[in-house]
N, C-alpha and C. Protein backbone atom coordinates (compact mmCIF):
# COMPACT_ATOMS: atom_id res chain seq x y z
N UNK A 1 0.86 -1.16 0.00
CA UNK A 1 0.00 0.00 0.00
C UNK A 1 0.91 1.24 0.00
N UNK A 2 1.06 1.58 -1.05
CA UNK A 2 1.97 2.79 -1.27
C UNK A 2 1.43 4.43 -0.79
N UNK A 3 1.64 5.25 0.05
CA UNK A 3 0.77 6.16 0.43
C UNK A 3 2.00 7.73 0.11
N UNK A 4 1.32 9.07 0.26
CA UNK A 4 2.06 9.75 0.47
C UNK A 4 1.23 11.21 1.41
N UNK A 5 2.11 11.44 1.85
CA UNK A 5 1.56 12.36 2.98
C UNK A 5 0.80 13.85 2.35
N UNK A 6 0.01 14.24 2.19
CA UNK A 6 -0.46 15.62 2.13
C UNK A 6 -0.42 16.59 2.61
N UNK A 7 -0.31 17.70 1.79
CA UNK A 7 1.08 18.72 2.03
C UNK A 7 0.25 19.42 3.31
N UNK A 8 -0.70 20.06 3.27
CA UNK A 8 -1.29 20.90 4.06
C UNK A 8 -1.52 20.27 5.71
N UNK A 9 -1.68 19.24 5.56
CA UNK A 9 -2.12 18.27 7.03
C UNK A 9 -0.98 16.96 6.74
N UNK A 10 -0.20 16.90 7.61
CA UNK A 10 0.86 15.94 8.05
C UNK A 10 0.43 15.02 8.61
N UNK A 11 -0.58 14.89 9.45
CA UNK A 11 -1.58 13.55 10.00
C UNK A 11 -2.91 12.81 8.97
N UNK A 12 -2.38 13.99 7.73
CA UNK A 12 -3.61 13.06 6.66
C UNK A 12 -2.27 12.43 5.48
N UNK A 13 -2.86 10.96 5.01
CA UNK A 13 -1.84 10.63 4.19
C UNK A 13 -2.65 10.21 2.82
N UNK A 14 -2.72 10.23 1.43
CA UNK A 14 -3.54 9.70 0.56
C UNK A 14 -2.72 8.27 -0.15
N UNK A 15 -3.35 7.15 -0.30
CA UNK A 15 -3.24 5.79 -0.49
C UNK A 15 -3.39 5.95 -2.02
N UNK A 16 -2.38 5.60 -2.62
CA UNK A 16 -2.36 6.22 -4.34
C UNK A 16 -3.04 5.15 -5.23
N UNK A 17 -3.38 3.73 -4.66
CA UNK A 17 -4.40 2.77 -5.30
C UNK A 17 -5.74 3.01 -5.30
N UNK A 18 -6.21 3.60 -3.93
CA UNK A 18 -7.35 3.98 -4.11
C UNK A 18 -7.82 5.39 -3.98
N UNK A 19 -7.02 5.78 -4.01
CA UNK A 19 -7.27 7.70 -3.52
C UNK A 19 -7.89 7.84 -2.12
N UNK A 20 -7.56 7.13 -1.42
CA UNK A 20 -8.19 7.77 -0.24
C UNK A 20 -7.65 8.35 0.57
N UNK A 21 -8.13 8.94 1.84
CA UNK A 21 -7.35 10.21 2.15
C UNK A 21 -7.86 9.40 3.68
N UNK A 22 -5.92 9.10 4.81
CA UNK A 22 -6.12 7.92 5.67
C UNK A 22 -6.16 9.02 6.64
N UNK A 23 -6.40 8.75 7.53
CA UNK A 23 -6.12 9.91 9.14
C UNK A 23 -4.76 8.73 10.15
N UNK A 24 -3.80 9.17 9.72
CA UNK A 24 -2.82 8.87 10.52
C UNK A 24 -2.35 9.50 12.12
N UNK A 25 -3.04 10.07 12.32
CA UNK A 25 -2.95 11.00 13.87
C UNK A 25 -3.63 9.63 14.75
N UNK A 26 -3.03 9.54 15.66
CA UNK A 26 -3.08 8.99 16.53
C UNK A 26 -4.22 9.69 17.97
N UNK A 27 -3.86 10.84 17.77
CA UNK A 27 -4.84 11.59 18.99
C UNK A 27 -6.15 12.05 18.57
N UNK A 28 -6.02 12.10 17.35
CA UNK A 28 -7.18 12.22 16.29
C UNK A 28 -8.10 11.14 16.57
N UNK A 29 -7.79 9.76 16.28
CA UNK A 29 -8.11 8.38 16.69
C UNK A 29 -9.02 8.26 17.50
N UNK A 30 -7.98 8.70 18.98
CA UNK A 30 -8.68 8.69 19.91
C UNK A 30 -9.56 9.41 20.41
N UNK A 31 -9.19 10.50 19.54
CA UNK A 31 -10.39 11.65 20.32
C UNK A 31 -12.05 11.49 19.61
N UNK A 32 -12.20 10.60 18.47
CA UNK A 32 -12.91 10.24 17.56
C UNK A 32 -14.03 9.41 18.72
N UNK A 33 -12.84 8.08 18.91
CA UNK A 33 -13.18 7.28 19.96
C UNK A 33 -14.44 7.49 20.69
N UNK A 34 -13.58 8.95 21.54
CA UNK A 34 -14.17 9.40 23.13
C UNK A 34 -15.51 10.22 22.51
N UNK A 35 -15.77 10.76 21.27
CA UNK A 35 -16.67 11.84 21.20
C UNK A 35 -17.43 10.33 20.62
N UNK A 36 -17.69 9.47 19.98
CA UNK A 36 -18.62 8.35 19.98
C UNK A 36 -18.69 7.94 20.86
N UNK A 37 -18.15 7.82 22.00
CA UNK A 37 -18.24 6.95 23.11
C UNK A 37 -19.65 8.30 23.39
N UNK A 38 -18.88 9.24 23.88
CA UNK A 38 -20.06 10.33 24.62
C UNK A 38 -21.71 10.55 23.70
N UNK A 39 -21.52 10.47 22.69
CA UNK A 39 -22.47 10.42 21.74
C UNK A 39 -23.53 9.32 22.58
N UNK A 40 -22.89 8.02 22.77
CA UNK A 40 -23.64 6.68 22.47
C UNK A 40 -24.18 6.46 23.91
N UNK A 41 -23.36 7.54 24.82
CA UNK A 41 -23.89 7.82 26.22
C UNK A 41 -25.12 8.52 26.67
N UNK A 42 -24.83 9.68 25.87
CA UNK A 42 -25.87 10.69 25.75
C UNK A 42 -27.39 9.87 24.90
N UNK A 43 -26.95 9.28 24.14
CA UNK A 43 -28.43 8.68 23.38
C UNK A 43 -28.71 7.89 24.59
N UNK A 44 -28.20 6.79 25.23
CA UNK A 44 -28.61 5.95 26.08
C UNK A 44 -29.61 6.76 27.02
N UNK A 45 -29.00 8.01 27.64
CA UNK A 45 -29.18 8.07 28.85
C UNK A 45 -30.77 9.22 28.40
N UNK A 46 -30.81 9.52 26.82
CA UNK A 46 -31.78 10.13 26.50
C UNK A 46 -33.12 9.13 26.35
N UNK A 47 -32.68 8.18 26.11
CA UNK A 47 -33.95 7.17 26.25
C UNK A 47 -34.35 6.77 27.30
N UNK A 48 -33.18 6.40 28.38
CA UNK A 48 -33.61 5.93 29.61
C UNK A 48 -34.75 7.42 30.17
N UNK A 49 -34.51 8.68 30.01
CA UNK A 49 -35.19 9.71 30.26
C UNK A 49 -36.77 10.10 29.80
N UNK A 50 -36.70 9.39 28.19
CA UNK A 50 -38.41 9.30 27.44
C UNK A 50 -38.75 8.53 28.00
N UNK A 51 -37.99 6.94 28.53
CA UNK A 51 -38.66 6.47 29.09
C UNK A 51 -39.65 6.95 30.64
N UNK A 52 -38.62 7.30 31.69
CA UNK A 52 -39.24 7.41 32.44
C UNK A 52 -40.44 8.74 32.58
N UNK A 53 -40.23 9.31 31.62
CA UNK A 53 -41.46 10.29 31.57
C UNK A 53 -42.39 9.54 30.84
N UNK A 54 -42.70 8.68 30.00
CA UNK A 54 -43.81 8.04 29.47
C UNK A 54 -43.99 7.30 31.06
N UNK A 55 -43.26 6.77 32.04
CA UNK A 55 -43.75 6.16 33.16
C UNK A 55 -44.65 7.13 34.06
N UNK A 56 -44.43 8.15 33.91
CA UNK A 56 -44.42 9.52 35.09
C UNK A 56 -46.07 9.72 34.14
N UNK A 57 -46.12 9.95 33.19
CA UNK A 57 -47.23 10.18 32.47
C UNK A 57 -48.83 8.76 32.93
N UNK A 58 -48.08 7.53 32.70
CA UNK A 58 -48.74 6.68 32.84
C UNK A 58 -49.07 6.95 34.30
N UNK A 59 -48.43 7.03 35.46
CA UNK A 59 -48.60 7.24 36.51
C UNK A 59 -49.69 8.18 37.05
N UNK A 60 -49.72 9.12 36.40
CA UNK A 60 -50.43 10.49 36.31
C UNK A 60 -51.70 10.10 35.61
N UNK A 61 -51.75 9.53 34.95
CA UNK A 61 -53.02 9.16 33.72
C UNK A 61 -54.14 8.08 35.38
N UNK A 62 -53.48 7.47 35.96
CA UNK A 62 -53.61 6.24 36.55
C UNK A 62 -53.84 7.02 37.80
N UNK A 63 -53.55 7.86 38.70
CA UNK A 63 -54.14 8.41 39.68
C UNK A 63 -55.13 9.18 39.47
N UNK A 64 -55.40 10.12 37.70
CA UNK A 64 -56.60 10.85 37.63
C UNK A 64 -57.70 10.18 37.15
N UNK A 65 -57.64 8.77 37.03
CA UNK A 65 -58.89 8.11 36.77
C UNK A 65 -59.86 7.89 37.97
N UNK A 66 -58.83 7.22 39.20
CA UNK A 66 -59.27 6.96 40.49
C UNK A 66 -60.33 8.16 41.19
């Protein structure tokens, strides 16, 4: 895989078989990582939240019948 580095960004390299343009940064990587990680946290913890307000609702629905 023959690659060569691109002039403007030193952590991007382009792969001359397929033209693609690689992310060689290492902190880049990781920081990719951590902002999906937080992403996949934030969705979780946004559902666990619809959920419990559809509970809070049901709850509410269920004492104003009584």
């Amino acid at each position: 895989m023959n690659r060569v580095k691109i002039k403007d960004n030193m952590g991007l390299e382009r792969d001359l078989s397929s033209h693609a343009v690689i992310n060689t940064s290492m902190t880049a990587y990781e920081s990719r990582l951590k902002q999906i990680k937080k992403e996949e946290n934030f969705k979780n913890e946004f559902s666990q939240m619809k959920a419990d307000v559809a509970e809070i609702k049901e709850l509410l629905k269920n004492l104003g019948g009584k």
